[in-house]
Protein backbone atom coordinates (compact mmCIF):
# COMPACT_ATOMS: atom_id res chain seq x y z
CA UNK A 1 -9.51 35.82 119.52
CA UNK A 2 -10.81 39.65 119.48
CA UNK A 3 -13.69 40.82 121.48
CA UNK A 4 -17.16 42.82 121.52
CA UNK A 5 -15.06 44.72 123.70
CA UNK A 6 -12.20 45.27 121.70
CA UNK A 7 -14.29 46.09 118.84
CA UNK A 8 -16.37 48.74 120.94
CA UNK A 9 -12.78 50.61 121.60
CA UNK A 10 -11.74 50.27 118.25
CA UNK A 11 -14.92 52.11 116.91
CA UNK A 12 -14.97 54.79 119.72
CA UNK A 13 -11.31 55.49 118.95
CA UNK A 14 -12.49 55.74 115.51
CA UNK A 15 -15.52 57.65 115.86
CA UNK A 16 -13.46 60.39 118.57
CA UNK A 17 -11.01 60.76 116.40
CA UNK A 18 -8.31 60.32 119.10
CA UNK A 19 -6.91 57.41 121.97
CA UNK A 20 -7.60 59.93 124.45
CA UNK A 21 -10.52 60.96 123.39
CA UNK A 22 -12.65 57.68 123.46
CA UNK A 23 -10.82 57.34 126.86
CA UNK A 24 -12.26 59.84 128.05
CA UNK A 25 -15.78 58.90 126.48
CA UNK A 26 -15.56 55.36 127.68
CA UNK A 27 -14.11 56.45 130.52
CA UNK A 28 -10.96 54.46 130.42
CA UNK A 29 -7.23 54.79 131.28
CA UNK A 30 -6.14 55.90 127.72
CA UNK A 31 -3.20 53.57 128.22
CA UNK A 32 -6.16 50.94 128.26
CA UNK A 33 -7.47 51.77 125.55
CA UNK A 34 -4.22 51.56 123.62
CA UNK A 35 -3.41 48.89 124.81
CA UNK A 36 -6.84 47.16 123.34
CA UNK A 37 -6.38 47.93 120.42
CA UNK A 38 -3.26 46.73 120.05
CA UNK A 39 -4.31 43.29 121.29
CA UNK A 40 -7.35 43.85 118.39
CA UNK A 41 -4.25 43.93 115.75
CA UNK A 42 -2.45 41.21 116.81
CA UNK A 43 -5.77 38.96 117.21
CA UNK A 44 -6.97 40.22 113.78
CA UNK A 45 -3.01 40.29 112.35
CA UNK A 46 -3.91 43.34 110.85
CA UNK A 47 -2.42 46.91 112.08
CA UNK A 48 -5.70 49.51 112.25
CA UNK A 49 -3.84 52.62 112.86
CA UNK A 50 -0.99 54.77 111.55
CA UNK A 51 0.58 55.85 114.40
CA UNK A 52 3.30 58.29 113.06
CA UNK A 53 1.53 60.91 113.51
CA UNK A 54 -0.03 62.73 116.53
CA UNK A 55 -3.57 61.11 116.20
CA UNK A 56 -4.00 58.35 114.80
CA UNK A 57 -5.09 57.52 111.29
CA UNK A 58 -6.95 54.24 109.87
CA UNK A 59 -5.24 52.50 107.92
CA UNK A 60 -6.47 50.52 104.45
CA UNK A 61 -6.99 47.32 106.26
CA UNK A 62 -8.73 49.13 109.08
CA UNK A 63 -11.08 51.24 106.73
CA UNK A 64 -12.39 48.08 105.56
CA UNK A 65 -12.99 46.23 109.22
CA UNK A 66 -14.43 49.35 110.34
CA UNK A 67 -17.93 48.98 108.94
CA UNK A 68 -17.96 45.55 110.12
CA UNK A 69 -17.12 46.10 113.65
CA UNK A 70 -19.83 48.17 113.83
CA UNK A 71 -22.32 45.88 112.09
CA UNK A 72 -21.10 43.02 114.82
CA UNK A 73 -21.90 45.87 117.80
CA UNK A 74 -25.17 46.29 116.27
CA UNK A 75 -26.29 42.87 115.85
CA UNK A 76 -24.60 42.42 119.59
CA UNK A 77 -26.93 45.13 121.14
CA UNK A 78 -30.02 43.91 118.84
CA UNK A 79 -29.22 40.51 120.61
CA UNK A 80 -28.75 41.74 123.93
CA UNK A 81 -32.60 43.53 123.72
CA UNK A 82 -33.99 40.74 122.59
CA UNK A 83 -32.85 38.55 125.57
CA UNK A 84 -33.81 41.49 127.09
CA UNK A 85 -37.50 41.30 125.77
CA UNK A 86 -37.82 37.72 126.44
CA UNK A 87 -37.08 37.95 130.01
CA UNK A 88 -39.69 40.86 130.53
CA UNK A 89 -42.10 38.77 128.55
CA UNK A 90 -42.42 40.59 125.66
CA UNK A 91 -43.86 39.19 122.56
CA UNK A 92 -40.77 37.96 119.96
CA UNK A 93 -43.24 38.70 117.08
CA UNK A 94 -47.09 39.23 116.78
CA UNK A 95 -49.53 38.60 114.07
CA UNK A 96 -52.17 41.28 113.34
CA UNK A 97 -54.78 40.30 110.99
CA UNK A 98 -57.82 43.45 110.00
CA UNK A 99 -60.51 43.11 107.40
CA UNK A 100 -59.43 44.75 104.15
CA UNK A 101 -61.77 47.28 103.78
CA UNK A 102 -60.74 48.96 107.18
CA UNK A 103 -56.95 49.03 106.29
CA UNK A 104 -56.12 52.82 105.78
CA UNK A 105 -53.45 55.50 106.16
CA UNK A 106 -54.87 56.61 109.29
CA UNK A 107 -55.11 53.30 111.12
CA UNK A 108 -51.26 52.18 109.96
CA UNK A 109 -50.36 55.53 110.88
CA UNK A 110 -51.85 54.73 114.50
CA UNK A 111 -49.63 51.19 114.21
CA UNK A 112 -46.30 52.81 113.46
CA UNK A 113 -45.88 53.70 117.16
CA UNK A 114 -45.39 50.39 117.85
CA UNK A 115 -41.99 50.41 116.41
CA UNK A 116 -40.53 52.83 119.00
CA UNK A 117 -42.31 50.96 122.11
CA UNK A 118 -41.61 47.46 121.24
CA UNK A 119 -38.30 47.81 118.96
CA UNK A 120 -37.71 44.23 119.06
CA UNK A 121 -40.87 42.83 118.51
CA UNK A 122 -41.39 41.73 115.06
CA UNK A 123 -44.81 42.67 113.80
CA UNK A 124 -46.79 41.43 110.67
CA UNK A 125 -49.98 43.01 109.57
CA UNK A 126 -52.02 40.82 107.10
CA UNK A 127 -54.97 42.04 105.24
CA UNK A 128 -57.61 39.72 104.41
CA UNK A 129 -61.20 39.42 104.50
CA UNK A 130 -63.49 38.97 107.97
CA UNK A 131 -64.06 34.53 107.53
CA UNK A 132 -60.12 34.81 106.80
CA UNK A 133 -59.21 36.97 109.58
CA UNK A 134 -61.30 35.02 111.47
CA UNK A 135 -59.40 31.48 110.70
CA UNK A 136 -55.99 32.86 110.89
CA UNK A 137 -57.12 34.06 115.06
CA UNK A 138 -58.97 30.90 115.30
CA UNK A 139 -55.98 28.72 113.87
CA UNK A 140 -53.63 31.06 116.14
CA UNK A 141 -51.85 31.74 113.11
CA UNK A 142 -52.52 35.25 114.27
CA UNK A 143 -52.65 36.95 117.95
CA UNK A 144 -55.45 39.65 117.00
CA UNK A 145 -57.90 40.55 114.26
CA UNK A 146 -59.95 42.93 112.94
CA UNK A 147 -63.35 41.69 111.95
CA UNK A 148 -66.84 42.14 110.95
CA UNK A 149 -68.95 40.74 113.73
CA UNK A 150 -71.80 38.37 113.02
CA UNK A 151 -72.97 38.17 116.80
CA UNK A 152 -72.05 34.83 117.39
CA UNK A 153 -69.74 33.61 120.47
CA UNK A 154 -66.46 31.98 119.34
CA UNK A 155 -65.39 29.52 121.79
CA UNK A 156 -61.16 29.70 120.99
CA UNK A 157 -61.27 33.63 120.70
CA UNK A 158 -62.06 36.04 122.84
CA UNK A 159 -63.35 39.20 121.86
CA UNK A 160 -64.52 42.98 122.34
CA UNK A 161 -65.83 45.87 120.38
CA UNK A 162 -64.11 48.55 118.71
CA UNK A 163 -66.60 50.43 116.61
CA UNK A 164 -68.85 50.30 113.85
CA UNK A 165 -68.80 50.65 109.78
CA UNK A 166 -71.82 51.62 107.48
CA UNK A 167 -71.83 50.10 104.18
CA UNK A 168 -74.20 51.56 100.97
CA UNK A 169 -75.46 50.27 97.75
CA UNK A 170 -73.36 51.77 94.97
CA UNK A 171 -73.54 51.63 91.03
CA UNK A 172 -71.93 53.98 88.33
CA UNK A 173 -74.26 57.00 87.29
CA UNK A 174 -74.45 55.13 84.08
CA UNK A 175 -76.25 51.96 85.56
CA UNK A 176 -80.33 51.95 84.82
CA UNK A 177 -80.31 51.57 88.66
CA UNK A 178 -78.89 55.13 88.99
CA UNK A 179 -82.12 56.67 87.74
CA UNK A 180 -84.34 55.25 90.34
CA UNK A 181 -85.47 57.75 92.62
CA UNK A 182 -86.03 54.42 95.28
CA UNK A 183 -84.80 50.79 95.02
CA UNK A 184 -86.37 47.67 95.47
CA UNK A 185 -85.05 44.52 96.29
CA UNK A 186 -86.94 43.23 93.27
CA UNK A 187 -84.59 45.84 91.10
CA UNK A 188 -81.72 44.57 92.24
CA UNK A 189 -82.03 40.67 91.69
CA UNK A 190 -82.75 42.01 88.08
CA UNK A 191 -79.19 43.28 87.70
CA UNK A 192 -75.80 42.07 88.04
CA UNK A 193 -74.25 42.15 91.59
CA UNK A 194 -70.38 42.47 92.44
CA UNK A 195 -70.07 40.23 95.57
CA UNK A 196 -66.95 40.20 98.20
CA UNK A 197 -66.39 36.75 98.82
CA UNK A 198 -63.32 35.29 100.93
CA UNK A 199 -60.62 32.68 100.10
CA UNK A 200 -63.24 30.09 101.73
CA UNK A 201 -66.04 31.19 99.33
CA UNK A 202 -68.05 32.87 102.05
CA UNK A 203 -69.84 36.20 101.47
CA UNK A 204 -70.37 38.84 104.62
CA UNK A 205 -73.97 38.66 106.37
CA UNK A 206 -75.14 41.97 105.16
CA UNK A 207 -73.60 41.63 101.67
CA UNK A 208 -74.41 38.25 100.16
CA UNK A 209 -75.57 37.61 96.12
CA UNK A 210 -79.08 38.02 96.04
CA UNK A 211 -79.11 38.92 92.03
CA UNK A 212 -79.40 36.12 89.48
CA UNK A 213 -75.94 37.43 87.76
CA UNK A 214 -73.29 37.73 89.43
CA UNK A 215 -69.11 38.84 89.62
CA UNK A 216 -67.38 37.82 92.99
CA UNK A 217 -63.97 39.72 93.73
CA UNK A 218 -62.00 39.05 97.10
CA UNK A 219 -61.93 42.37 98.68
CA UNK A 220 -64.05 45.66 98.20
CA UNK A 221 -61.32 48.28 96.70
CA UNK A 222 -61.71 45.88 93.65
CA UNK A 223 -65.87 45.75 94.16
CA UNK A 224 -65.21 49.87 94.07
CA UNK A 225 -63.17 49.44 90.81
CA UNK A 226 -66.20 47.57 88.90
CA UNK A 227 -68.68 49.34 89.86
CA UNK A 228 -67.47 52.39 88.84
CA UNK A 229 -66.63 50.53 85.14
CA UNK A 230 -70.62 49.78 85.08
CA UNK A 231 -70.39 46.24 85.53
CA UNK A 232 -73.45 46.03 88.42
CA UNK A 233 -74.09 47.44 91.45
CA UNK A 234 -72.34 46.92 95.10
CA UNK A 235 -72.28 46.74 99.15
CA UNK A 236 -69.36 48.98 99.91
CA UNK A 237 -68.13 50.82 102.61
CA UNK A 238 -69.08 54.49 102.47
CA UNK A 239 -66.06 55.36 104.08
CA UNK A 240 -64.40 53.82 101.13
CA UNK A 241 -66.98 55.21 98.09
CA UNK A 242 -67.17 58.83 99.94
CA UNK A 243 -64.30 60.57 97.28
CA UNK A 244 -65.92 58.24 93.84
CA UNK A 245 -69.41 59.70 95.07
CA UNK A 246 -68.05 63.21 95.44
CA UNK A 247 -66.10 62.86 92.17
CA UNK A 248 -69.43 61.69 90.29
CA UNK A 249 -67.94 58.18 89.33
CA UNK A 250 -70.70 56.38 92.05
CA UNK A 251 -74.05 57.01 92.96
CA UNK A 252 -75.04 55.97 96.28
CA UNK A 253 -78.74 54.51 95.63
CA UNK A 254 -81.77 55.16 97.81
CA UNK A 255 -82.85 51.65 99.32
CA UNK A 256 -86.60 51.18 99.85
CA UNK A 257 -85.74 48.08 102.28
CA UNK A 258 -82.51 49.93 103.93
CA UNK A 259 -82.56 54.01 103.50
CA UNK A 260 -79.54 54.58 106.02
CA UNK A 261 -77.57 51.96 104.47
CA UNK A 262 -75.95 48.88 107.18
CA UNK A 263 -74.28 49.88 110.27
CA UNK A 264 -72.08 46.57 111.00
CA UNK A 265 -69.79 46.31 114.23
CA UNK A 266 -66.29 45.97 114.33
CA UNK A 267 -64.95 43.47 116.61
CA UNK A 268 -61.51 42.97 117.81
CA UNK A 269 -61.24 39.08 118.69
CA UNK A 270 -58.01 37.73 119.87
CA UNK A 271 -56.79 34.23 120.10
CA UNK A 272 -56.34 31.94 123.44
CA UNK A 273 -54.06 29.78 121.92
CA UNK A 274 -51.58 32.55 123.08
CA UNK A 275 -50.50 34.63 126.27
CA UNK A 276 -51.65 37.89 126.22
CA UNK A 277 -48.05 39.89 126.57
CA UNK A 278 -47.30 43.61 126.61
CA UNK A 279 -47.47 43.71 123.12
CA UNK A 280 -50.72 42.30 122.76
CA UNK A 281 -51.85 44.33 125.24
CA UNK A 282 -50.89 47.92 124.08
CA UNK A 283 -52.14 46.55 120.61
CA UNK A 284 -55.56 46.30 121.90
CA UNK A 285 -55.69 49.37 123.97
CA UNK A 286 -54.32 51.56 120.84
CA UNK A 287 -57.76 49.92 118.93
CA UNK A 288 -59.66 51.00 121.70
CA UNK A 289 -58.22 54.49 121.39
CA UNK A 290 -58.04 54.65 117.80
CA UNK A 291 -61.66 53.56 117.18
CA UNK A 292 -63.28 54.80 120.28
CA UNK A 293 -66.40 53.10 119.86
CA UNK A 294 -67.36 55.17 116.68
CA UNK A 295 -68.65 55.11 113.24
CA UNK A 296 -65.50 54.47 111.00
CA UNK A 297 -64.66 57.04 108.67
């Protein structure tokens, strides 16, 4: 039976082109090292090397186990981490659940460095909408979320703020409501509203259908989308309608009731059905950072 050991030699030799040469990397007798590999081909039954010559050369057979060998040494030192991970307490995997309309380039960019300082921790990021982020944390389906806060205290969560997010009243410059130098609440009932609603058929605080017509769409990219085809007007992010204003294709409107448009908080809330590891821990302090208390843009 060959090995990890064997196969390490057999690559080095491989890889430094010489017996002496991965002797002297592994720093090993370089009769030793011949000597393993030799006791590799008569485990496997297969010779490796063409030794007629000065250095030696792979042969067919040992071509083809060469990729494979290292594959094995990979998914040995992939193993050996994470038994290394799980006896420093690190997280095996973590769930990370943010409200859809505050998923963008620059916050995944931000995320990314969790790959190099927790390389064995599988991480999934889920994007849904603030009652569904909230469930999944709740549940402990996932560790951490991104929501929406409505002020009330959640009893299996725990929670702290990140920052804040103002949402406007949009419509397409060819919507009657786009000529309105101010906008009443009255107006608005009188036209058709595009409402975010979640999986669970519940509709954000600050966002809900007041009109008497209505289209309901799960997250607010798509609300963008229809208003800016002229279907009715909609509560949307301004960080998300800032380049569809500036391009002409939206038209922020002038609320009577709400001039500065709604500045909503941003919560993180995180679950106690599970330990708060390293992992959990840096992801938090990276929101902090990230967010720093601010007005998202």
């Amino acid at each position: 039976m060959y090995s990890f050991e064997q196969l390490k030699i057999f690559v080095a030799v491989c890889e430094c082109g010489s017996f002496s040469a991965a002797a002297r990397q592994l720093k090993r007798a370089q009769s030793g090292v011949s000597q393993s590999v030799s006791n590799l081909e008569i485990a496997l039954n297969q010779q490796l090397f063409d030794r007629s010559r000065n250095i030696p050369v792979l042969t067919v057979q040992g071509t083809a186990l060469l990729p494979i060998a290292k594959s094995i040494l990979h998914q040995q030192l992939h193993f050996d981490q994470k038994v290394a991970s799980l006896d420093q307490q690190h997280e095996h995997e973590l769930v990370l659940a943010i409200e859809e309309s505050l998923v963008d380039a620059k916050l995944l960019e931000k995320l990314s460095e969790l790959a190099d300082q927790f390389p064995i921790t599988n991480i999934e990021i889920v994007s849904a909408s603030t009652f569904d982020v909230e469930k999944m944390v709740s549940e402990g389906i996932a560790q951490v979320g991104i929501i929406y806060a409505d002020g009330k205290m959640q009893n299996e969560m725990d929670f702290f703020t990140l920052g804040y997010n103002r949402f406007i009243t949009v419509v397409s410059p060819s919507h009657p409501l786009s000529s309105l130098k101010s906008v009443k609440d009255t107006d608005l009932r009188n036209y058709r509203q595009i409402v975010q609603r979640s999986s669970q058929g519940k509709e954000l605080w600050f966002s809900y259908g007041i009109s008497i017509k209505a289209w309901y769409a799960s997250n607010h990219l798509m609300l963008l989308h229809l208003a800016k085809q002229g279907i009715g007007w909609a509560v949307i992010p301004e960080s998300l309608a800032a380049s569809a204003i500036r391009e002409g294709k939206l038209v922020s409107l002038n609320l009577e009731y709400e001039p500065n448009g709604w500045i909503n908080t941003i919560d993180c809330i995180t679950s106690r059905r599970h330990q708060s590891g390293p992992v959990l821990q840096a992801v938090c302090s990276m929101l902090k950072t990230y967010m720093k208390g601010e007005i998202f843009m």
